[in-house]
Protein backbone atom coordinates (compact mmCIF):
# COMPACT_ATOMS: atom_id res chain seq x y z
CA UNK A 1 115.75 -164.70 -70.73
CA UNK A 2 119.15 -164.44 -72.05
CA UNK A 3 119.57 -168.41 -71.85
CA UNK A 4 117.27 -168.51 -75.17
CA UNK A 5 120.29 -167.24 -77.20
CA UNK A 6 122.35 -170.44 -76.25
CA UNK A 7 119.32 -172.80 -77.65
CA UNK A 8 120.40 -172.84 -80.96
CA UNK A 9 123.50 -173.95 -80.06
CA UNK A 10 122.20 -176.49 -77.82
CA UNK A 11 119.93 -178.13 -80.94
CA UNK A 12 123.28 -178.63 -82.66
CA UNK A 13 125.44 -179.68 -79.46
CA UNK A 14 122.90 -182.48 -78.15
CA UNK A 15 123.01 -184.35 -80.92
CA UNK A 16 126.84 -184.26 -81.32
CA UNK A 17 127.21 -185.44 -77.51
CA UNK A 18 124.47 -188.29 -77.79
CA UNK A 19 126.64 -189.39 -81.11
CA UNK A 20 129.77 -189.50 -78.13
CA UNK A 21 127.70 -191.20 -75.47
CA UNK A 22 126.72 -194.28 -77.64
CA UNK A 23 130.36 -194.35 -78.84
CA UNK A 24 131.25 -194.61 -75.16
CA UNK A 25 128.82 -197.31 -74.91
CA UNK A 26 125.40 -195.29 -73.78
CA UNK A 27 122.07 -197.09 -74.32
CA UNK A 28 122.07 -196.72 -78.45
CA UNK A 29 118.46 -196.49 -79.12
CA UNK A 30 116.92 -194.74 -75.67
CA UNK A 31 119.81 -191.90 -76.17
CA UNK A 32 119.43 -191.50 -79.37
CA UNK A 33 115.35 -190.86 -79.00
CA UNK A 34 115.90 -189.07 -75.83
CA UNK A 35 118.20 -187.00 -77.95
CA UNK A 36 115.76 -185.96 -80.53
CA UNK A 37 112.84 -185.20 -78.48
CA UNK A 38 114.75 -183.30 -76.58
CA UNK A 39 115.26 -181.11 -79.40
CA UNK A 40 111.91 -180.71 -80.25
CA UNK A 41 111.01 -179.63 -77.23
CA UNK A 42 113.86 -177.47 -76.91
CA UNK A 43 112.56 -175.90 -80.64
CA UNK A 44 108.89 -175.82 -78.91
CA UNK A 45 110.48 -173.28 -76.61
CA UNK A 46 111.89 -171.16 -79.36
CA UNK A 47 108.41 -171.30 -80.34
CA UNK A 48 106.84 -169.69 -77.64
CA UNK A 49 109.43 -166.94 -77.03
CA UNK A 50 110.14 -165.98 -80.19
CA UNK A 51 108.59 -162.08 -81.17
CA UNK A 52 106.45 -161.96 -84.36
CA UNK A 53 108.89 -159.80 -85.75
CA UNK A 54 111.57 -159.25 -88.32
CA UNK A 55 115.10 -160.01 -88.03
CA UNK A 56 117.00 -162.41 -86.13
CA UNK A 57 116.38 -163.42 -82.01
CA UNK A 58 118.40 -165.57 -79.93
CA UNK A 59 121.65 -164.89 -81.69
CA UNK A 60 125.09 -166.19 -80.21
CA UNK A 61 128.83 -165.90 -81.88
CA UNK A 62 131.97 -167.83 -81.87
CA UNK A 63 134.42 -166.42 -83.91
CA UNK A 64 136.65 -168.59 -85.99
CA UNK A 65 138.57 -167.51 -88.90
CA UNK A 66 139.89 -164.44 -89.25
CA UNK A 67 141.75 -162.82 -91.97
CA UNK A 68 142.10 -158.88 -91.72
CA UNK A 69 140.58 -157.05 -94.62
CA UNK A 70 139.59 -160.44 -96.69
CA UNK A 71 137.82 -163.39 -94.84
CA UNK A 72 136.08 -163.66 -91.54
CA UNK A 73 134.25 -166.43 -90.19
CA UNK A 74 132.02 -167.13 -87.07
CA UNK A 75 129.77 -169.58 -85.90
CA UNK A 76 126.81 -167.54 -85.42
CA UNK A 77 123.75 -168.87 -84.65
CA UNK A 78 120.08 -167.62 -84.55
CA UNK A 79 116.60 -167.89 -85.89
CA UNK A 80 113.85 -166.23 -87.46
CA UNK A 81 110.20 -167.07 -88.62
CA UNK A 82 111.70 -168.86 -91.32
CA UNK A 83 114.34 -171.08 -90.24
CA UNK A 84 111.76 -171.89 -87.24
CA UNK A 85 109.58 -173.35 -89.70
CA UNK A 86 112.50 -175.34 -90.29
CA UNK A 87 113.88 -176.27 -87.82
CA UNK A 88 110.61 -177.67 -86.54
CA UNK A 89 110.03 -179.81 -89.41
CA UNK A 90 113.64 -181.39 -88.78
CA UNK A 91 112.90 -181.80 -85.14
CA UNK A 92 109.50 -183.76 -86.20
CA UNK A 93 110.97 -185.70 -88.95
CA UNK A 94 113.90 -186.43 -86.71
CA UNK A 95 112.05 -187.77 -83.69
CA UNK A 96 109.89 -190.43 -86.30
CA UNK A 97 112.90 -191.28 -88.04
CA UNK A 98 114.32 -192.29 -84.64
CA UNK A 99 111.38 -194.22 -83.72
CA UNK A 100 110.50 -196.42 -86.36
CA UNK A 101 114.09 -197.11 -87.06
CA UNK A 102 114.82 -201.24 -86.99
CA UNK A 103 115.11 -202.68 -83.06
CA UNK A 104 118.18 -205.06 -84.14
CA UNK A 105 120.13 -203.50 -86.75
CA UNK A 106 123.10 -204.57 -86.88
CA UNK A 107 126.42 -202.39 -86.12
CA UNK A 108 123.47 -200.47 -84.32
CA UNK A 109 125.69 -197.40 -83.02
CA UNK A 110 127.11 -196.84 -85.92
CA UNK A 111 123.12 -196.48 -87.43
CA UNK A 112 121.98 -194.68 -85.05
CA UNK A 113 125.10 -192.18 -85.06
CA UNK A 114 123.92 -191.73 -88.80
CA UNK A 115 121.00 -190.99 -88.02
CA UNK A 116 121.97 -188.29 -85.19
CA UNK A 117 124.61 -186.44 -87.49
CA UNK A 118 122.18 -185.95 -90.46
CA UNK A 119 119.42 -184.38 -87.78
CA UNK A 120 122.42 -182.41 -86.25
CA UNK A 121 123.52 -181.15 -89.71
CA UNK A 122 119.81 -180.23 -90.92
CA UNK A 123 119.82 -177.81 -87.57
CA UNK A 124 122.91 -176.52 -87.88
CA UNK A 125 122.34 -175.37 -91.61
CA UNK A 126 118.89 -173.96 -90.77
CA UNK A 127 120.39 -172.29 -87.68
CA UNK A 128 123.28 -170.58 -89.20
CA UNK A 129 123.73 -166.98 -90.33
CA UNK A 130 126.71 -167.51 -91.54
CA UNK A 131 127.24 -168.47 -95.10
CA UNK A 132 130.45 -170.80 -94.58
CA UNK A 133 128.80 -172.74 -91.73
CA UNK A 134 125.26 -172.97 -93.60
CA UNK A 135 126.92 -175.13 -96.01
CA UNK A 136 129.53 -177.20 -94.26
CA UNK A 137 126.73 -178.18 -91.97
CA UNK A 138 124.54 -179.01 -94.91
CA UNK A 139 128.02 -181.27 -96.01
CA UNK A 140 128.21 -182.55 -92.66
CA UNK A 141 124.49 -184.34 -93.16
CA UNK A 142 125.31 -185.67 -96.45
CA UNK A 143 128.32 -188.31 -95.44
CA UNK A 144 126.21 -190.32 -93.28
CA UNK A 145 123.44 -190.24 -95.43
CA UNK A 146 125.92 -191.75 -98.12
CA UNK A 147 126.83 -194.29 -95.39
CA UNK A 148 123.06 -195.24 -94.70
CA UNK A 149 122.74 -195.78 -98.02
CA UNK A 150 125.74 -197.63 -98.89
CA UNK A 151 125.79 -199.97 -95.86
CA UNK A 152 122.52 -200.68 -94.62
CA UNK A 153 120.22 -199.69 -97.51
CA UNK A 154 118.68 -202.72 -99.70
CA UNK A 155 118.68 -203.89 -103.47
CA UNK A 156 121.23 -201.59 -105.33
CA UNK A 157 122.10 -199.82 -102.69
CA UNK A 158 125.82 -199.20 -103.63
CA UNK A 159 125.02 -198.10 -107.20
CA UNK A 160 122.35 -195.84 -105.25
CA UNK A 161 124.81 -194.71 -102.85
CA UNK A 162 127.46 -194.03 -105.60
CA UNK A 163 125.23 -192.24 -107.86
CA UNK A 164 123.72 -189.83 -105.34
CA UNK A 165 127.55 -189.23 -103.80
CA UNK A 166 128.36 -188.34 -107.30
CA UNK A 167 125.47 -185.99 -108.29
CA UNK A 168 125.42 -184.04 -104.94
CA UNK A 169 128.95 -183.97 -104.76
CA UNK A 170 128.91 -181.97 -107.73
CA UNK A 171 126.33 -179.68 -106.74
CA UNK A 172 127.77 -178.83 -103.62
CA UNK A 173 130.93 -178.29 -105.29
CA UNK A 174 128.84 -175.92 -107.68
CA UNK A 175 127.33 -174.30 -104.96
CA UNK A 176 130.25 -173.65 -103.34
CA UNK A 177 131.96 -171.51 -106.29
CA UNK A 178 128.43 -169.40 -106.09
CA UNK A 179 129.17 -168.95 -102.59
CA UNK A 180 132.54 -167.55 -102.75
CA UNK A 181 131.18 -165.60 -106.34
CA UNK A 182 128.43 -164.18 -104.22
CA UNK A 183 130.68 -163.39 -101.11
CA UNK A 184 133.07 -161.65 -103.65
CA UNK A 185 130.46 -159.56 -105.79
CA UNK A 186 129.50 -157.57 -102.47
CA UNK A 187 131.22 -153.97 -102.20
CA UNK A 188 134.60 -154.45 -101.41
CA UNK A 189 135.66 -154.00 -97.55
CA UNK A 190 132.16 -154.45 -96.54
CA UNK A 191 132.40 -158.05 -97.67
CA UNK A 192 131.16 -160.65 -95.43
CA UNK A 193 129.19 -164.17 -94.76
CA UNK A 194 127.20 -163.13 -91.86
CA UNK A 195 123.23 -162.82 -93.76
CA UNK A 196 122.60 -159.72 -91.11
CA UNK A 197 125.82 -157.79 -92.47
CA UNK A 198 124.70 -158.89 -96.11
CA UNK A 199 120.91 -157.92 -95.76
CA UNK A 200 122.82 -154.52 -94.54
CA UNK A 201 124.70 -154.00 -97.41
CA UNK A 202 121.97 -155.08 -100.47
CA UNK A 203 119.24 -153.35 -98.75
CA UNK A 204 120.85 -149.74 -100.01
CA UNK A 205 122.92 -151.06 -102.97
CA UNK A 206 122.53 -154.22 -105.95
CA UNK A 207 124.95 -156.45 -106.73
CA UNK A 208 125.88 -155.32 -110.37
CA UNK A 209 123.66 -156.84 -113.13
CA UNK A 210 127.16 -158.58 -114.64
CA UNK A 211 127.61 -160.46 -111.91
CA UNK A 212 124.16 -161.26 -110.89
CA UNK A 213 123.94 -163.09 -114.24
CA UNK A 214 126.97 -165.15 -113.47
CA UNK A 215 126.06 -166.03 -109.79
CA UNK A 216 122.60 -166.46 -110.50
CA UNK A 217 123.00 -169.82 -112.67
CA UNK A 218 125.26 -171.09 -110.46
CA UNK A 219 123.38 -170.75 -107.19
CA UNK A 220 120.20 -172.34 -108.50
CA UNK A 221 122.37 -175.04 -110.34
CA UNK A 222 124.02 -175.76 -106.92
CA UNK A 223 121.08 -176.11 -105.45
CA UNK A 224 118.81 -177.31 -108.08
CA UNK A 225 121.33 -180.41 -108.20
CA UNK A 226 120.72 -180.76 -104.72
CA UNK A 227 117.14 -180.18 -104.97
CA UNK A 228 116.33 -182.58 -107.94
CA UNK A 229 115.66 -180.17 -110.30
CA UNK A 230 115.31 -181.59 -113.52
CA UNK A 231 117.48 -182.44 -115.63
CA UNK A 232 119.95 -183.16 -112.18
CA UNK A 233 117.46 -185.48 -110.66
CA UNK A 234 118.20 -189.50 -111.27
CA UNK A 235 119.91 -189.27 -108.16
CA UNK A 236 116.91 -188.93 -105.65
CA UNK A 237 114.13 -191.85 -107.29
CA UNK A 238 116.97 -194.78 -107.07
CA UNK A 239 118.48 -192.93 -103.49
CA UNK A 240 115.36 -193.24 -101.43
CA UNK A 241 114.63 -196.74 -102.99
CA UNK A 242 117.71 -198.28 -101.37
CA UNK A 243 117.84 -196.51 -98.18
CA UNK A 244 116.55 -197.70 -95.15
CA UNK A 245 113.72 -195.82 -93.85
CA UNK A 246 115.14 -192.97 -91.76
CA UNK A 247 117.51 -192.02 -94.13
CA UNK A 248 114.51 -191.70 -96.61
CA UNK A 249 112.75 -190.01 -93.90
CA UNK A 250 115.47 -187.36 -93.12
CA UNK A 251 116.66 -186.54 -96.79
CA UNK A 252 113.62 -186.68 -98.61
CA UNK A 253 111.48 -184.73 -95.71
CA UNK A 254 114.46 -182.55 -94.43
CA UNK A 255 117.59 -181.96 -96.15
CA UNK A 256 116.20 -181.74 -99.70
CA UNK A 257 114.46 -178.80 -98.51
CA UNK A 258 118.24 -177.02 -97.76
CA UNK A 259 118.71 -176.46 -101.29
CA UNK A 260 115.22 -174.43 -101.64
CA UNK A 261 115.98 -172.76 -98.04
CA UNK A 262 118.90 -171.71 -99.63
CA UNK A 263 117.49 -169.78 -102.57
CA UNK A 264 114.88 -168.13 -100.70
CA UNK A 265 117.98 -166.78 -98.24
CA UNK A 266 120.14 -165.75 -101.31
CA UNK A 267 118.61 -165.45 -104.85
CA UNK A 268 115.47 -164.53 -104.35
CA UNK A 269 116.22 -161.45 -102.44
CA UNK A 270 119.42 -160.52 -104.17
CA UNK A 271 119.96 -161.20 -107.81
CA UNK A 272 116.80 -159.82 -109.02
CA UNK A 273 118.07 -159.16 -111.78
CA UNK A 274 119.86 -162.39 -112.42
CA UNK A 275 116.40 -164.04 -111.95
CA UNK A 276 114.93 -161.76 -114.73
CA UNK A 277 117.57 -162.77 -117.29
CA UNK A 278 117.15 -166.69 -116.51
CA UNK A 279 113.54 -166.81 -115.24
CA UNK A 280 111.85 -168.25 -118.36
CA UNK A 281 114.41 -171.15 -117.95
CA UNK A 282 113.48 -172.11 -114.56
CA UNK A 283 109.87 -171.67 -115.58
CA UNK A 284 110.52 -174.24 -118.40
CA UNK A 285 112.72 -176.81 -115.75
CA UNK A 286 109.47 -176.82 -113.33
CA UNK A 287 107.06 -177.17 -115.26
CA UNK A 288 108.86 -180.50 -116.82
CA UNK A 289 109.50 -181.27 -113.25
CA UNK A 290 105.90 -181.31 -112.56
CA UNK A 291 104.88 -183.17 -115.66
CA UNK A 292 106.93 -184.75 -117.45
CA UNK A 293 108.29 -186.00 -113.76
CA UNK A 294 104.66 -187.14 -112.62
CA UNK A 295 103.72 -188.87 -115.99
CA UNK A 296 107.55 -190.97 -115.45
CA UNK A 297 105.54 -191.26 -111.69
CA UNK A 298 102.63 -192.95 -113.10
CA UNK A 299 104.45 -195.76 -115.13
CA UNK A 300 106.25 -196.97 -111.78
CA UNK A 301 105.19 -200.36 -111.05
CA UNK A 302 107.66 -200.37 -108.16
CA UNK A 303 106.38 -198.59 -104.08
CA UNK A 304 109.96 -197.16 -103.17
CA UNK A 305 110.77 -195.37 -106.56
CA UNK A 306 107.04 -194.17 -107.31
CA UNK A 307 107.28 -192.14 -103.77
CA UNK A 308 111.20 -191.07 -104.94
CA UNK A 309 109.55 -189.73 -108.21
CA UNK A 310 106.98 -187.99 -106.57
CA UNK A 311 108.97 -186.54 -104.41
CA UNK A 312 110.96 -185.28 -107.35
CA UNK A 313 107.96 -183.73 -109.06
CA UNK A 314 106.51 -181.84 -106.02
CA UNK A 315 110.18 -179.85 -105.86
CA UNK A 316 108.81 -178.07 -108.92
CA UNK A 317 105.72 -176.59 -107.39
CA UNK A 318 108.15 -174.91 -104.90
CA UNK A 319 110.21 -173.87 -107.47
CA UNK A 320 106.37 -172.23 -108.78
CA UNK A 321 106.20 -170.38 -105.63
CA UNK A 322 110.08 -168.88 -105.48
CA UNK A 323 109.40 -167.60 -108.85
CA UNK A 324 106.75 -165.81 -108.47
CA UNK A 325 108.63 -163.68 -105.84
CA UNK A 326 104.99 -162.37 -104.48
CA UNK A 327 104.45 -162.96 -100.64
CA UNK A 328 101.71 -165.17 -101.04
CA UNK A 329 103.68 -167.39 -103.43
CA UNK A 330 106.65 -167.07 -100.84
CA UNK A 331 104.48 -168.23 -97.98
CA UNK A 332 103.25 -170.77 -99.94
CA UNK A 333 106.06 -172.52 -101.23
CA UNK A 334 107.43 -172.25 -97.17
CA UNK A 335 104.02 -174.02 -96.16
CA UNK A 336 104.20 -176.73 -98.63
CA UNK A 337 108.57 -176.98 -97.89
CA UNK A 338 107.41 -178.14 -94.20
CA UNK A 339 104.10 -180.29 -95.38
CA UNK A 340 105.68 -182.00 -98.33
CA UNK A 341 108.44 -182.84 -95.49
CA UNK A 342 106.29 -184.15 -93.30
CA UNK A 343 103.88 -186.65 -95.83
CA UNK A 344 107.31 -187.66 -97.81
CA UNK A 345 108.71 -188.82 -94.17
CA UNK A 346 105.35 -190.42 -93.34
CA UNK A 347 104.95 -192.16 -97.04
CA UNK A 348 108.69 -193.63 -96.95
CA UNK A 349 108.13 -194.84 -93.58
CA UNK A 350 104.94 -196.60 -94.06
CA UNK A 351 106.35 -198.11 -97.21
CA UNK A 352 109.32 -199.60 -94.86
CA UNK A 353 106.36 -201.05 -93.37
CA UNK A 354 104.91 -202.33 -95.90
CA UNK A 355 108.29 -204.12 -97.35
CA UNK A 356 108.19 -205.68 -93.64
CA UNK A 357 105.16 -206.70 -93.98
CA UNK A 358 104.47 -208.35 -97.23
CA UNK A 359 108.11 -209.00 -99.07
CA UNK A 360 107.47 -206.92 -101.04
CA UNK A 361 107.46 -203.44 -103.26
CA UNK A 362 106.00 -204.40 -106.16
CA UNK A 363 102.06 -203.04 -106.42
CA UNK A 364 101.86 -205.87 -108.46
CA UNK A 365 102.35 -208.44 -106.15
CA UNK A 366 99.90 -206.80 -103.29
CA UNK A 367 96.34 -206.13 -102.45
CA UNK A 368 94.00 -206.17 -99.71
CA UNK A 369 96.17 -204.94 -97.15
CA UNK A 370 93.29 -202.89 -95.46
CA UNK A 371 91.47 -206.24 -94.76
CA UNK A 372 94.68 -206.99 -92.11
CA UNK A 373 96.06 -203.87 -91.55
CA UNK A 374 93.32 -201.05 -91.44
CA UNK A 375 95.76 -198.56 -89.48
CA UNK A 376 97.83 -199.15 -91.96
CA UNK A 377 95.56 -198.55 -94.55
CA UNK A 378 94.64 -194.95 -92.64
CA UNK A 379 98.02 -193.69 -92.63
CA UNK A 380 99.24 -194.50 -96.11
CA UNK A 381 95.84 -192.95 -96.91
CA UNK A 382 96.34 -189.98 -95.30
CA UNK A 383 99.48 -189.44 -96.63
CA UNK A 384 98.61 -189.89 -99.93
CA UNK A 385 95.95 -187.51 -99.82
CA UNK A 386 98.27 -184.88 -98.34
CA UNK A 387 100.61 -185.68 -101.21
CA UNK A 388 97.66 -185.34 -103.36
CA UNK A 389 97.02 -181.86 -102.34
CA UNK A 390 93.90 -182.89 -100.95
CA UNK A 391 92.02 -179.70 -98.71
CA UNK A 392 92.33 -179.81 -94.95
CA UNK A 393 95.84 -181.41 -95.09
CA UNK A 394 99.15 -179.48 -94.81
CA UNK A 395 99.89 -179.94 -98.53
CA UNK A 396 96.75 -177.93 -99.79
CA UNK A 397 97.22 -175.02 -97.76
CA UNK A 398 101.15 -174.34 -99.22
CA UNK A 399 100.14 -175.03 -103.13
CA UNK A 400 96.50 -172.83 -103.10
CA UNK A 401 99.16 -170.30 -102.01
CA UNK A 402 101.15 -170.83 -104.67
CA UNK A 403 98.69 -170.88 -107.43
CA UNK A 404 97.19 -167.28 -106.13
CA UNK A 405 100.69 -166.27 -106.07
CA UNK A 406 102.06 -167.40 -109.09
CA UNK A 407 99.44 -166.35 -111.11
CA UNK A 408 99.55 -162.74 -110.99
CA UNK A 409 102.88 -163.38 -112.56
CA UNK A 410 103.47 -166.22 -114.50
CA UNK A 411 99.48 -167.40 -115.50
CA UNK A 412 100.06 -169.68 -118.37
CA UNK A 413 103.47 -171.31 -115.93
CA UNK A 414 100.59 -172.27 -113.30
CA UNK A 415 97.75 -172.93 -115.65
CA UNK A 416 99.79 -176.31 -116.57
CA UNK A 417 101.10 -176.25 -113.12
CA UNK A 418 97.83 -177.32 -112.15
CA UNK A 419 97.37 -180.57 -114.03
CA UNK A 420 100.08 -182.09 -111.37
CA UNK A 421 97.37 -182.26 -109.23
CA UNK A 422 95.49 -184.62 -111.68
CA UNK A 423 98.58 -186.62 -112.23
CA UNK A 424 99.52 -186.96 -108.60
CA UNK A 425 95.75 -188.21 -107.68
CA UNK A 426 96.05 -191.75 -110.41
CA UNK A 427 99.60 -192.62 -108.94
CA UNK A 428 98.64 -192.24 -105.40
CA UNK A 429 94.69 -193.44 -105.94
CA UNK A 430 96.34 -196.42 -107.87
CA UNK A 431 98.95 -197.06 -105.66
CA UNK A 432 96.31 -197.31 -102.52
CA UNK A 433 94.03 -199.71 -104.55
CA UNK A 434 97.04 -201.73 -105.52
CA UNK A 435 98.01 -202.02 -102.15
CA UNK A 436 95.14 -202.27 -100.11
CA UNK A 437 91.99 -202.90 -102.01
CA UNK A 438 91.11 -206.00 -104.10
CA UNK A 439 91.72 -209.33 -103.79
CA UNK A 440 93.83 -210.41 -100.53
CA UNK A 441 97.19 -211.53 -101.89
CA UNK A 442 99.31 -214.57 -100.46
CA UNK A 443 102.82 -213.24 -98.26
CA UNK A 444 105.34 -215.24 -97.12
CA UNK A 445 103.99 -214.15 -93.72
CA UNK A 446 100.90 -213.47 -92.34
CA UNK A 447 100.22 -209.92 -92.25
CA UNK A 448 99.10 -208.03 -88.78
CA UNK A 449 98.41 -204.80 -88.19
CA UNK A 450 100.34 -201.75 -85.65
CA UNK A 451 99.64 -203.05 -82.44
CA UNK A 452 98.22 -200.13 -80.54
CA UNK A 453 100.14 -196.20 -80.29
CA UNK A 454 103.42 -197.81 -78.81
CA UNK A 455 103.77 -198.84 -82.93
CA UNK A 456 102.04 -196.03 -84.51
CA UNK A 457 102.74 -192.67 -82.65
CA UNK A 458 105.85 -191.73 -85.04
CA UNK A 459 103.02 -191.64 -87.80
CA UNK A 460 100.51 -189.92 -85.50
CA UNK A 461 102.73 -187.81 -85.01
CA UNK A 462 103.20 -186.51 -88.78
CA UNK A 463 99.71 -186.66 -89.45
CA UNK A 464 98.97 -184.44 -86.51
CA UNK A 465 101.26 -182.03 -88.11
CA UNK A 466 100.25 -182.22 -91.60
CA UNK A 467 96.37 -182.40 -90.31
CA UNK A 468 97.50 -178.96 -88.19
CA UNK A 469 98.78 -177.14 -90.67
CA UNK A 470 95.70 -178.33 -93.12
CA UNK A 471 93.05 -176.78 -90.98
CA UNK A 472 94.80 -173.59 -89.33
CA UNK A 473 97.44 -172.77 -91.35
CA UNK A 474 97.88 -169.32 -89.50
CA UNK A 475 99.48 -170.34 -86.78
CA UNK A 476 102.93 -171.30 -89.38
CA UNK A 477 101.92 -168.46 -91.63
CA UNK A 478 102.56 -165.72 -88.47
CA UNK A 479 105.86 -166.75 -88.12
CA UNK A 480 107.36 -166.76 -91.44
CA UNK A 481 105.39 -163.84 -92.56
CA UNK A 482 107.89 -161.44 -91.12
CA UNK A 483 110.46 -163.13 -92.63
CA UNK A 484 108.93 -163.11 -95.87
CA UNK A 485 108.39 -159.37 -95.68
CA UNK A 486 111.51 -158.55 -95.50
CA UNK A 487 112.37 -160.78 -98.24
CA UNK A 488 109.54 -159.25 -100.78
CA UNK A 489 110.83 -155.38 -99.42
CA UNK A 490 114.09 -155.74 -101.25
């Protein structure tokens, strides 16, 4: 069995060799989807071997850096119950964004090369234990999501493209200086980056109060940034508007999720304290996430940035669940992490669809789409609904969590919490009638439907998972619960 430690490695080496096979001149769309799926099966394995216990399995080292008696640095790999969850969502995500990506883009291997590094940097970031790595893998999927963006996205996309580069630049570059403060608060000459060595060293000692309120803001600022935590979120709405569908898929349904991955592996296990001092102000930055966020939701008139703000608001209901810092909150915001990934993919690439479809964005200018298109109609359905928190979809199952969780803590935070709900339901049920109830509206072309599961199986596929995760939730909740524990112990 020793050939399951080299899997992780093997999720983040595929998709770097398929990147040098289409350079060479491989088949660019049948490697790149062999490529993916291969990786989700390969993370299917994981799933079957892995033990329903704490800690990490399938662990494998390459050292790096070293620098006696300051700075060491390996490429160590490995998962647990958590970064599973994870790293299944990115191989999902991944294998739709693949598949409904355009037939005849054009400078095709350089899209589709993209496309591979983002999915290769979302693994690699979920797969590391080592601090250093964790973020320069989360740096490596940013570029080409910059150069999706930038070069093949559509109506502002270089003001998009510029703007996000700018705002997550920033963050990162915050996130980096909590990084190093973090590495340096730990007890000197038992310093390190590796999260087993750190978990060692906090799980008999704190990092002093001083320093836990200077790390602290910085960490969830970092990430927050990278999050789109308000008031650090203009970035995302106008990002996914101009990007072409898979990049929408993958940083919307994957990577956004790195910044909240990253708090629940750092703050909220270690700078308790920190989070006591500066809790009220996160409270205060959800919340207006949630509504102030939805309500800007609700006056969209415009597909593409109505999903971007929505996926905006929905951050702060994870943000609900981190602060509570109870396990049920903690499972819950890790539930709704991999279901809001999965219906934001599935909404932003349906609405590719339906820009292909009708010319159009504006809910204005459509309308009786489910008369032509009834699949159509199902999916985008469906996915509203899960966005809509809507019981017996993935969504549901994460934010009842979070509710129960938060509100033996913070009962007044997730009494207005709630109202989201009500907000989400009149975008999305507007949104659907817009789009495909009433009056059939004239398009520059007539409008047909998927033709048969060769079209619709990347959607299928997400639904199937969301729908999964709706009904039996236990199945996700047994592997992250260890992981969890451990996190709620210290």
């Amino acid at each position: 069995m020793n050939f399951l430690n080299y899997l992780p490695l093997a999720m983040v080496v595929f998709p770097v060799l398929a990147c040098l096979a289409i350079a060479l001149g491989a088949p660019v769309r049948k490697t790149a989807l062999a490529t993916v799926v291969l990786n989700l099966a390969l993370v299917l394995v994981v799933a079957c071997f892995i033990p329903h216990t704490q800690g990490y399995h399938f662990v494998t080292s390459f050292p790096c850096i070293s620098l006696p008696n300051f700075f060491e640095i390996n490429l160590t790999l490995g998962v647990d119950g958590l970064s599973l969850a994870m790293i299944l969502l990115t191989a999902v995500v991944s294998v739709a964004a693949v598949a409904v990506s355009p037939l005849n883009v054009r400078r095709e291997a350089e899209f589709y090369i993209c496309v591979l590094l983002i999915s290769c940097g979302a693994m690699g970031a979920f797969l590391s234990l080592d601090l250093f790595f964790l973020y320069v893998f989360h740096e490596v999927a940013l570029i080409p999501t910059f150069l999706l963006i930038g070069i093949w996205g559509g109506q502002d996309r270089k003001f998009a493209a510029t703007q996000m580069t700018i705002y997550l630049a920033a963050g990162s570059l915050i996130l980096l200086v909590g990084i190093l403060g973090f590495y340096f608060a730990l007890p000197e000459g038992a310093r390190s980056m590796d999260l087993r060595v750190i978990h060692e060293i906090l799980s008999s000692g704190r990092i002093p109060v001083v320093m836990q309120n200077i790390i602290y803001p910085l960490l969830v600022m970092g990430f927050g940034i990278l999050i789109s935590l308000f008031p650090f979120h203009h970035w995302a709405p106008a990002g996914y508007a101009a990007a072409p569908a898979p990049a929408a898929m993958l940083h919307a349904g994957v990577l956004k999720k790195f910044g909240l991955y990253g708090l629940l592996r750092l703050v909220v296990p270690y700078l308790p304290e920190g989070a006591q001092t500066f809790g009220n102000i996160l409270l205060i930055l959800l919340l207006v996430n949630i509504l102030y966020i939805g309500l800007v939701t609700v006056a969209q008139k415009e597909l593409n940035l109505m999903l971007g703000f929505s996926s905006v608001m929905h951050m702060g209901y994870i943000f609900l669940g981190l602060a509570s810092g109870t396990p049920i909150g903690l499972t819950g915001a890790v539930i709704l992490m991999v279901s809001h990934g999965l219906s934001a993919a599935l909404l932003f690439g349906l609405a590719s669809v339906i820009r292909e479809k009708t010319g159009t964005t504006l809910l204005k200018d459509m309308g009786g789409l489910a008369i032509k298109a009834p699949m159509l109609a199902f999916l985008f359905i469906t996915g509203a609904l899960a966005s809509m928190g809507t019981p017996g979809l993935g969504n549901f199952a994460g934010e009842v969590l979070i509710f129960f969780g938060a509100w033996k803590v913070h009962p007044w935070t997730t009494f207005f919490a709630i109202w989201g709900i009500v907000i989400s339901a009149v975008y999305y049920l507007r949104a659907v009638r817009s789009i495909f109830f009433g009056e059939l509206k004239t398009y520059p072309t007539e409008v047909k439907d998927f033709k048969g599961l060769a079209e619709t199986w990347p959607y299928v596929l997400l639904v199937g998972m969301l729908v999964a995760i709706g009904i039996y939730p236990a199945w996700l909740i047994k592997w992250i619960e260890p992981s969890i524990n451990l996190i709620t112990n210290l």
